[in-house]
N, C-alpha and C. Protein backbone atom coordinates (compact mmCIF):
# COMPACT_ATOMS: atom_id res chain seq x y z
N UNK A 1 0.86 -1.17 0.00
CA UNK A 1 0.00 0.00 0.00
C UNK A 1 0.90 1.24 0.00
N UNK A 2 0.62 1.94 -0.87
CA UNK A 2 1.40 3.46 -0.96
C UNK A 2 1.45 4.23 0.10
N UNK A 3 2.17 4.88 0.56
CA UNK A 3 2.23 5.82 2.09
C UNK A 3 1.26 6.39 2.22
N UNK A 4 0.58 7.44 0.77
CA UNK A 4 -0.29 8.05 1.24
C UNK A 4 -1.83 7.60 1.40
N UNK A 5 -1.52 6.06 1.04
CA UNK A 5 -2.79 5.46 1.28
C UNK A 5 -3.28 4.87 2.47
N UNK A 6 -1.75 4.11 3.18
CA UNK A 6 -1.80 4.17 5.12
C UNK A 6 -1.90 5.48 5.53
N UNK A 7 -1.53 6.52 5.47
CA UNK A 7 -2.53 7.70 5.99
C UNK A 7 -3.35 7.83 5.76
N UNK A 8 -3.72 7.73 4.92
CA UNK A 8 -5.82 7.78 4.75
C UNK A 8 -6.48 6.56 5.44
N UNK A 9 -5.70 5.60 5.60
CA UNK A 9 -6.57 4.21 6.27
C UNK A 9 -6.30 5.08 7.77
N UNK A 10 -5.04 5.14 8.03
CA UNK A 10 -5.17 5.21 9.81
C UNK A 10 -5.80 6.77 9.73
N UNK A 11 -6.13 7.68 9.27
CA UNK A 11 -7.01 8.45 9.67
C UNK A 11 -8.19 8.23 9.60
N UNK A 12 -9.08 7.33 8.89
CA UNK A 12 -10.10 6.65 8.90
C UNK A 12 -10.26 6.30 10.46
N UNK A 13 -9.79 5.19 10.59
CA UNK A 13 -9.54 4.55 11.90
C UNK A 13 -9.47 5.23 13.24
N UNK A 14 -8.37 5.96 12.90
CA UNK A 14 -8.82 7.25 14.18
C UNK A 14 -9.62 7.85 14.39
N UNK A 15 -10.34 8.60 13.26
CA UNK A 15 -11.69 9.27 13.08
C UNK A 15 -12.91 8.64 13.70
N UNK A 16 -12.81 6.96 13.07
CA UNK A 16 -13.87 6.29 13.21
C UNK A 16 -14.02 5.60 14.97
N UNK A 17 -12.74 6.06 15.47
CA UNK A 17 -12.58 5.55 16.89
C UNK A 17 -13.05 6.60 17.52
N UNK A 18 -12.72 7.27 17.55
CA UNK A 18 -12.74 8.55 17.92
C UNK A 18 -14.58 9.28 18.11
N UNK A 19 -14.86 8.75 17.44
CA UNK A 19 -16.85 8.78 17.03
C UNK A 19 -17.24 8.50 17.75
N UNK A 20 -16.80 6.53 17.84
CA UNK A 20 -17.69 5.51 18.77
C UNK A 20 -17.24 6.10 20.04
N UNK A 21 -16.63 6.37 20.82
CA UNK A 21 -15.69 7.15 21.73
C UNK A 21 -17.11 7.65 22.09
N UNK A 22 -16.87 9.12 21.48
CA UNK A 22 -17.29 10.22 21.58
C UNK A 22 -19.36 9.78 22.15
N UNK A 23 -19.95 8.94 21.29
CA UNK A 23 -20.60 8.10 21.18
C UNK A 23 -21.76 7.65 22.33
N UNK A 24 -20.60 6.98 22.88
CA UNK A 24 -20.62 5.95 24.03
C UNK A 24 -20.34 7.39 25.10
N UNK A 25 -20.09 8.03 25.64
CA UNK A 25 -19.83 8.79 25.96
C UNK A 25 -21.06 9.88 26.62
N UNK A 26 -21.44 10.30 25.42
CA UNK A 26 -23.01 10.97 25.18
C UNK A 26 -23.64 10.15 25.85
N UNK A 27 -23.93 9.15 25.22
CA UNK A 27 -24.83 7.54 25.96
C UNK A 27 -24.69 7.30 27.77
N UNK A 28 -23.50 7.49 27.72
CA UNK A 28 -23.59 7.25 29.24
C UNK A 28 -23.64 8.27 30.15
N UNK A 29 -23.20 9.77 29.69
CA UNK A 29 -23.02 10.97 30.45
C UNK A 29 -24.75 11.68 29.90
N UNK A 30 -24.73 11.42 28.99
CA UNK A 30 -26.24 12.70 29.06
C UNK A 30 -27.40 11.77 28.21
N UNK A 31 -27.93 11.50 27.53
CA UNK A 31 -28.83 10.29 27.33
C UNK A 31 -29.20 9.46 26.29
N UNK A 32 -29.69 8.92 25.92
CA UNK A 32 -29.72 7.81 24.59
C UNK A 32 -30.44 8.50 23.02
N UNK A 33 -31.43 9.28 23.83
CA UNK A 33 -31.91 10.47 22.62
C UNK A 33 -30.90 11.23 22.02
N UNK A 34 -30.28 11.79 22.35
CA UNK A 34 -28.97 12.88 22.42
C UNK A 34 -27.95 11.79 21.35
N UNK A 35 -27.47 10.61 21.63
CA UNK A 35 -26.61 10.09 21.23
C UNK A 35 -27.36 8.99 19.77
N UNK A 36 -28.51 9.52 20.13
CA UNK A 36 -28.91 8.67 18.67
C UNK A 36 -29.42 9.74 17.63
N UNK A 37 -29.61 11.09 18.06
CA UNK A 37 -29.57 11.77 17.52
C UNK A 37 -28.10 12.13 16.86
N UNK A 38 -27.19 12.23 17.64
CA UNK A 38 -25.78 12.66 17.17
C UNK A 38 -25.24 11.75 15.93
N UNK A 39 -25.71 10.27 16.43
CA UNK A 39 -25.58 8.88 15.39
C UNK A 39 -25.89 9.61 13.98
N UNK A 40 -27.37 9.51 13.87
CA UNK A 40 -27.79 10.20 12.95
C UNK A 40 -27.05 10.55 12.07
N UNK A 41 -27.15 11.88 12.78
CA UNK A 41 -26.06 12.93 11.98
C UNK A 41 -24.71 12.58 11.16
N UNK A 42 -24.25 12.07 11.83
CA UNK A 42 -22.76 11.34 12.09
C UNK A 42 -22.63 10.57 10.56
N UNK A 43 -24.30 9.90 10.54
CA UNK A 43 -23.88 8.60 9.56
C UNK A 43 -24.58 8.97 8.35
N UNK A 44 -25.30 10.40 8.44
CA UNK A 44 -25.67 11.14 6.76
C UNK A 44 -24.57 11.45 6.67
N UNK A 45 -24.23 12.30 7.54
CA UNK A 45 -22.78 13.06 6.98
C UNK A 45 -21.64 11.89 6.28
N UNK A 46 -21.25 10.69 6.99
CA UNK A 46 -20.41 10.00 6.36
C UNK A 46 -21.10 9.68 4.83
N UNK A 47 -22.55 8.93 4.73
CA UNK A 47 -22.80 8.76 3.85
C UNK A 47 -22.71 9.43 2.52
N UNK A 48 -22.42 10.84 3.29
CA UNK A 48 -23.16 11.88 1.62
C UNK A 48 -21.36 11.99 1.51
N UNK A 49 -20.39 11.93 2.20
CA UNK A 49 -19.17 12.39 1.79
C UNK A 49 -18.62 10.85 0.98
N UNK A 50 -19.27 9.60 1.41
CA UNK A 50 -18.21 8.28 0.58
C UNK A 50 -19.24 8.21 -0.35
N UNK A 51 -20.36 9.08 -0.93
CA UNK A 51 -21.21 9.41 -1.92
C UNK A 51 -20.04 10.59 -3.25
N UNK A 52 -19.94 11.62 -2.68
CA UNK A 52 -18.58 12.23 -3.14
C UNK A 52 -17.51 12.59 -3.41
N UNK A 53 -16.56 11.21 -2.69
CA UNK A 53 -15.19 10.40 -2.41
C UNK A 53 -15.24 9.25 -4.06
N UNK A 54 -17.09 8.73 -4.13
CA UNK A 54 -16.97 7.64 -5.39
C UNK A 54 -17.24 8.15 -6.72
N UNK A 55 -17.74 9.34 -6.50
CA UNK A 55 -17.80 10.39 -7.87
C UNK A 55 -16.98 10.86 -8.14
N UNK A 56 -16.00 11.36 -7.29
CA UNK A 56 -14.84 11.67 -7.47
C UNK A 56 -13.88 10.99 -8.08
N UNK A 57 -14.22 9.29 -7.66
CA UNK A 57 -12.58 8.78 -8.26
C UNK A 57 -13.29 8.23 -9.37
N UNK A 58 -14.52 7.55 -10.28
CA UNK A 58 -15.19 7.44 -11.29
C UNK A 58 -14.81 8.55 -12.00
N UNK A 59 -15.04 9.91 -11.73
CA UNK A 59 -14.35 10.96 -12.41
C UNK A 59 -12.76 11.03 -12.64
N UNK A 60 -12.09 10.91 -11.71
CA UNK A 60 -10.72 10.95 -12.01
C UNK A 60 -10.14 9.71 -13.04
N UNK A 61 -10.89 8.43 -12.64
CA UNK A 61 -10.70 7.07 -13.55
C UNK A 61 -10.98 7.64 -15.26
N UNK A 62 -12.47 8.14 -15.18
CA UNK A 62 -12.48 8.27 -16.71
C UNK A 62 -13.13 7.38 -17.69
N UNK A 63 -13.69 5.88 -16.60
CA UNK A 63 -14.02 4.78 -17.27
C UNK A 63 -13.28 3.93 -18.18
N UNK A 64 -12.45 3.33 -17.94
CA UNK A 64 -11.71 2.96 -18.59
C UNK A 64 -12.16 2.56 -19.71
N UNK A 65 -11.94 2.93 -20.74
CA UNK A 65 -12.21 2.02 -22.20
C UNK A 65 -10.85 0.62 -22.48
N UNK A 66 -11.49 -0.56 -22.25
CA UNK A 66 -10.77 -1.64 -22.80
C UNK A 66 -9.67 -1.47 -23.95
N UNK A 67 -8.56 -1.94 -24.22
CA UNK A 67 -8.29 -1.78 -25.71
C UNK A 67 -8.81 -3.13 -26.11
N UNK A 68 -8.81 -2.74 -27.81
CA UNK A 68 -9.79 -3.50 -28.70
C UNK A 68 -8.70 -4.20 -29.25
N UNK A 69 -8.49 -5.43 -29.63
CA UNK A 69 -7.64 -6.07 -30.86
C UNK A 69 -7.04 -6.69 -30.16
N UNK A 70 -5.90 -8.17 -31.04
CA UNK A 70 -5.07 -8.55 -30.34
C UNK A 70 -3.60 -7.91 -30.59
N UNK A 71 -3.01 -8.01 -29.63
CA UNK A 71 -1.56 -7.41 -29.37
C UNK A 71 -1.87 -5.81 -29.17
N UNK A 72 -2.80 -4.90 -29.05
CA UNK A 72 -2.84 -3.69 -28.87
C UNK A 72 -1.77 -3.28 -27.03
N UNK A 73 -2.01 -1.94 -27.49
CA UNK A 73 -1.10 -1.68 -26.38
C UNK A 73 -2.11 0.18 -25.87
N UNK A 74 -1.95 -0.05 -24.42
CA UNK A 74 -2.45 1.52 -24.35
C UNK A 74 -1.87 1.84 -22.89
N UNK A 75 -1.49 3.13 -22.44
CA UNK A 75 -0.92 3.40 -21.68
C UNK A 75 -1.34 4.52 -21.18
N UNK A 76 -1.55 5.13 -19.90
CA UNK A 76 -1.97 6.05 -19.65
C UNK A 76 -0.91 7.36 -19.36
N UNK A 77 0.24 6.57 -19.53
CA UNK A 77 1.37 7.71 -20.05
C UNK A 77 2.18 8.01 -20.99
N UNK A 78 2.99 8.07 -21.40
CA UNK A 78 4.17 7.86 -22.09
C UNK A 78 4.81 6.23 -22.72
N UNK A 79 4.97 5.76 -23.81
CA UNK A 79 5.71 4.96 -23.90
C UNK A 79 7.35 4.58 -24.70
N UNK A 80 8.39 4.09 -23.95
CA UNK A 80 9.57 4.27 -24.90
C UNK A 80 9.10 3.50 -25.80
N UNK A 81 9.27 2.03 -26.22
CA UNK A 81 8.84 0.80 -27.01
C UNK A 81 7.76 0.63 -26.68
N UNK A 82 7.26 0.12 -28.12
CA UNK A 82 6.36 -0.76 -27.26
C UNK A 82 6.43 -2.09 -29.25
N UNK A 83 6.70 -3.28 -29.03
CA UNK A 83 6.75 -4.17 -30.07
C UNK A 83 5.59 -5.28 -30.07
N UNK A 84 4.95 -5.67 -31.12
CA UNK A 84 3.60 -6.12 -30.98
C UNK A 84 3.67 -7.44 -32.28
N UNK A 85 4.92 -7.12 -33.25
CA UNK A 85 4.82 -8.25 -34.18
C UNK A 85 5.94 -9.34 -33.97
N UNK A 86 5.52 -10.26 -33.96
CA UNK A 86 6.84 -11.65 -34.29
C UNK A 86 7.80 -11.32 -35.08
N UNK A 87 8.53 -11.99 -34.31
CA UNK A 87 10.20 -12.23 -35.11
C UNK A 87 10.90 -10.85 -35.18
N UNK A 88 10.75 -10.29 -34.50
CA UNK A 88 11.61 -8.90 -34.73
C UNK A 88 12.48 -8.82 -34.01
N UNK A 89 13.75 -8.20 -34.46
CA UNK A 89 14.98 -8.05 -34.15
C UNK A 89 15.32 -6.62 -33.92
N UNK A 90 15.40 -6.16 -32.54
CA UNK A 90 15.63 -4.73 -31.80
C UNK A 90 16.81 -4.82 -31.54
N UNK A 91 17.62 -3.87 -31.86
CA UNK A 91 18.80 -3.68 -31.13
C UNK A 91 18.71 -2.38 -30.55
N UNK A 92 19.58 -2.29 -29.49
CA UNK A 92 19.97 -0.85 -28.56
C UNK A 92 19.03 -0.85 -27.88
N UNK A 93 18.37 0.13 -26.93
CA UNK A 93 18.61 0.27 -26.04
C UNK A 93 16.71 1.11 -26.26
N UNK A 94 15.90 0.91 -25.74
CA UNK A 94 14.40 1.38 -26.30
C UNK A 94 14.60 3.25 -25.99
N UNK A 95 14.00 3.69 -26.76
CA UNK A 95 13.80 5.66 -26.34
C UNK A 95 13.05 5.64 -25.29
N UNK A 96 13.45 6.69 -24.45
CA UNK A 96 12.80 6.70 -23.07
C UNK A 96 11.61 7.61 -23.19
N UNK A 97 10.59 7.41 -22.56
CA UNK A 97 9.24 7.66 -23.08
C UNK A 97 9.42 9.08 -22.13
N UNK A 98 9.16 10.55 -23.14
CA UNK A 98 9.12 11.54 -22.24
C UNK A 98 7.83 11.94 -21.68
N UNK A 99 7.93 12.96 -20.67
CA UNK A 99 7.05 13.44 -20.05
C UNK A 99 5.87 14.05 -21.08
N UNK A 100 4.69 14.04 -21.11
CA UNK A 100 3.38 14.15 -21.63
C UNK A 100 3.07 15.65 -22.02
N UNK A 101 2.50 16.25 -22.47
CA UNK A 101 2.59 17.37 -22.42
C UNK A 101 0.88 18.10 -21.54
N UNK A 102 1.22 18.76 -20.73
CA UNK A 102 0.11 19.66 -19.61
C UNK A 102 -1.49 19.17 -19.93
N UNK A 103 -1.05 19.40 -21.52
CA UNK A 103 -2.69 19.84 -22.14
C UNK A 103 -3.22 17.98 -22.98
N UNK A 104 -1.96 17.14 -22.32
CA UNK A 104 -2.88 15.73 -23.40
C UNK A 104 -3.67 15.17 -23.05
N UNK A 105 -4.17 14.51 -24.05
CA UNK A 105 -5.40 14.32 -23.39
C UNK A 105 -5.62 12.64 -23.00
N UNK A 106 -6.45 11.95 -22.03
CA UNK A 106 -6.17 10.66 -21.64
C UNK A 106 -6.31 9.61 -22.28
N UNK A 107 -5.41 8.51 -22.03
CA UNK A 107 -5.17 7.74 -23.41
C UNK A 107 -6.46 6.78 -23.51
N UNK A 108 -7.39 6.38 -22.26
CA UNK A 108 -9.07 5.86 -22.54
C UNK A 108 -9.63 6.90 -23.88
N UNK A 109 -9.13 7.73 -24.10
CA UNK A 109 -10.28 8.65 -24.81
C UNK A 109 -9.93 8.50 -26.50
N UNK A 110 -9.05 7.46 -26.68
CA UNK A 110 -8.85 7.01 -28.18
C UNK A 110 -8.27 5.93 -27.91
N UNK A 111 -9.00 4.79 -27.90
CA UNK A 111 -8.29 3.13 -27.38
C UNK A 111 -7.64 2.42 -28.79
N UNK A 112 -6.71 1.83 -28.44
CA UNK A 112 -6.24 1.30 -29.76
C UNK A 112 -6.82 0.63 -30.64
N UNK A 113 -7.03 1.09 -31.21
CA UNK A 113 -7.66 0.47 -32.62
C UNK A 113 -7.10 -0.54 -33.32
N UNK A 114 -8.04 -1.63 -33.02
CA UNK A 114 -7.88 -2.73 -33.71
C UNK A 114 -6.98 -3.88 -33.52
N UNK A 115 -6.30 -4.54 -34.39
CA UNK A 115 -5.49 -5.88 -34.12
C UNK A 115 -4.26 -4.64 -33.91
N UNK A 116 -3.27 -4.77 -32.84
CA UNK A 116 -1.50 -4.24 -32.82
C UNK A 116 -1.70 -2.83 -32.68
N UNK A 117 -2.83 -2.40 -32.28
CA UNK A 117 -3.01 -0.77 -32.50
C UNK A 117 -2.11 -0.33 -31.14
N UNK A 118 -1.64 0.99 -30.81
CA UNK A 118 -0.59 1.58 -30.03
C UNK A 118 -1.18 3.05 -29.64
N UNK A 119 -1.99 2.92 -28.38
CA UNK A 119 -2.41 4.13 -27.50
C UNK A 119 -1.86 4.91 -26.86
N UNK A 120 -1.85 5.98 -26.33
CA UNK A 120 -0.53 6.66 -24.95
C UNK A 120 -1.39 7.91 -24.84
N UNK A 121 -1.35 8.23 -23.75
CA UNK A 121 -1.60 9.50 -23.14
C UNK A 121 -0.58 10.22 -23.38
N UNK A 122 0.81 10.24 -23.64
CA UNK A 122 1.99 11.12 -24.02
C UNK A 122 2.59 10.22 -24.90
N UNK A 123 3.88 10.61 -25.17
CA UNK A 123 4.68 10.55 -26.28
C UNK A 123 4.78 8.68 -26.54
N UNK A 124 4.99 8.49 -28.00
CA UNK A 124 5.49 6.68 -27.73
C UNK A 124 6.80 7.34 -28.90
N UNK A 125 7.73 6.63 -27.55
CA UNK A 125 9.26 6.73 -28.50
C UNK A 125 9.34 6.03 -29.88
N UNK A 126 9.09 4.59 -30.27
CA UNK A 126 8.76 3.88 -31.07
C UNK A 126 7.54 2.94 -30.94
N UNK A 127 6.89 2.70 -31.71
CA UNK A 127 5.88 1.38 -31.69
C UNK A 127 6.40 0.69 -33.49
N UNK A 128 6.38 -0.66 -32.88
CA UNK A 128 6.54 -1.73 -33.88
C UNK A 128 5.80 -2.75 -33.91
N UNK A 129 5.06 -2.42 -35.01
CA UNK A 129 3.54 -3.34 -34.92
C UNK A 129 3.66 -4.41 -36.04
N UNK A 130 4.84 -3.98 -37.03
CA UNK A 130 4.39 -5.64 -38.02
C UNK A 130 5.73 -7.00 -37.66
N UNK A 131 5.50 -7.91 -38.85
CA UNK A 131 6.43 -8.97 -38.52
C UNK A 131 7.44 -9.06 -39.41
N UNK A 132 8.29 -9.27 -38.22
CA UNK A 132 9.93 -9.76 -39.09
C UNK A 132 10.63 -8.23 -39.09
N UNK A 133 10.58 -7.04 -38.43
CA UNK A 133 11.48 -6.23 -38.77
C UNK A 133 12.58 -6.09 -38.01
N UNK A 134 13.60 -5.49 -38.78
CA UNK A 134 15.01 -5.42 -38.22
C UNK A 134 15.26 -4.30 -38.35
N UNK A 135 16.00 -3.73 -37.07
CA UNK A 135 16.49 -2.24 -36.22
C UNK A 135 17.98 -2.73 -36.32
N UNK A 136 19.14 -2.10 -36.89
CA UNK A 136 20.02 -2.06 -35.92
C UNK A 136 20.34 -0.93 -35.31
């Protein structure tokens, strides 16, 4: 799990401790109305925010569009190589796939087309899609 994704779990966790806490608390110091009222509250509010936490990342995803064909290739960044036909003979060393440019646009939003087709959200150093070719 990525770092910044154990911080979001253990702040969950704390948060969510921290509630029942708070909770139980109400319940036993002032009365059961009070603390089921607070519940309530507590659990629209969570609801309507992991309501706009899943729109959010559906939005950021984009829906992925499948690629179509066999041997296609699609990438949501940059690619140095990318080789898709038999028998080919590469030499050196693949181009290193540069950084994307600000304004491109995401590589779901034109999926490779067809049998060996070659997608990218940024640059593709080379793509080699038929058979038998030779690089030296």
């Amino acid at each position: 799990m990525p770092g910044q994704a154990k911080v979001w779990v253990w702040l969950t966790a704390a948060l969510s401790a921290a509630g029942v806490v708070t909770l139980v608390l109400v319940a036993v110091l002032a009365d059961l109305d009070t603390a089921d009222r607070l519940a309530s509250i507590g659990g629209a509010t969570l609801a309507a925010l992991g309501l706009v936490i899943a729109v959010v990342q559906l939005v950021r995803a984009g829906g992925d569009v499948p690629v179509t064909g066999a041997r296609s290739v699609q990438s949501g960044s940059g690619i140095g190589r990318a080789i898709t036909g038999d028998h080919n003979r590469i030499h050196g060393p693949a181009p290193a796939a540069q950084a994307a440019p600000a304004a491109s646009t995401p590589s779901n939003s034109h999926p490779a087309p067809g049998e060996r087709g070659v997608s990218a959200a940024g640059p593709v150093g080379e793509a080699v899609t038929g058979d038998g070719n030779t690089q030296q």
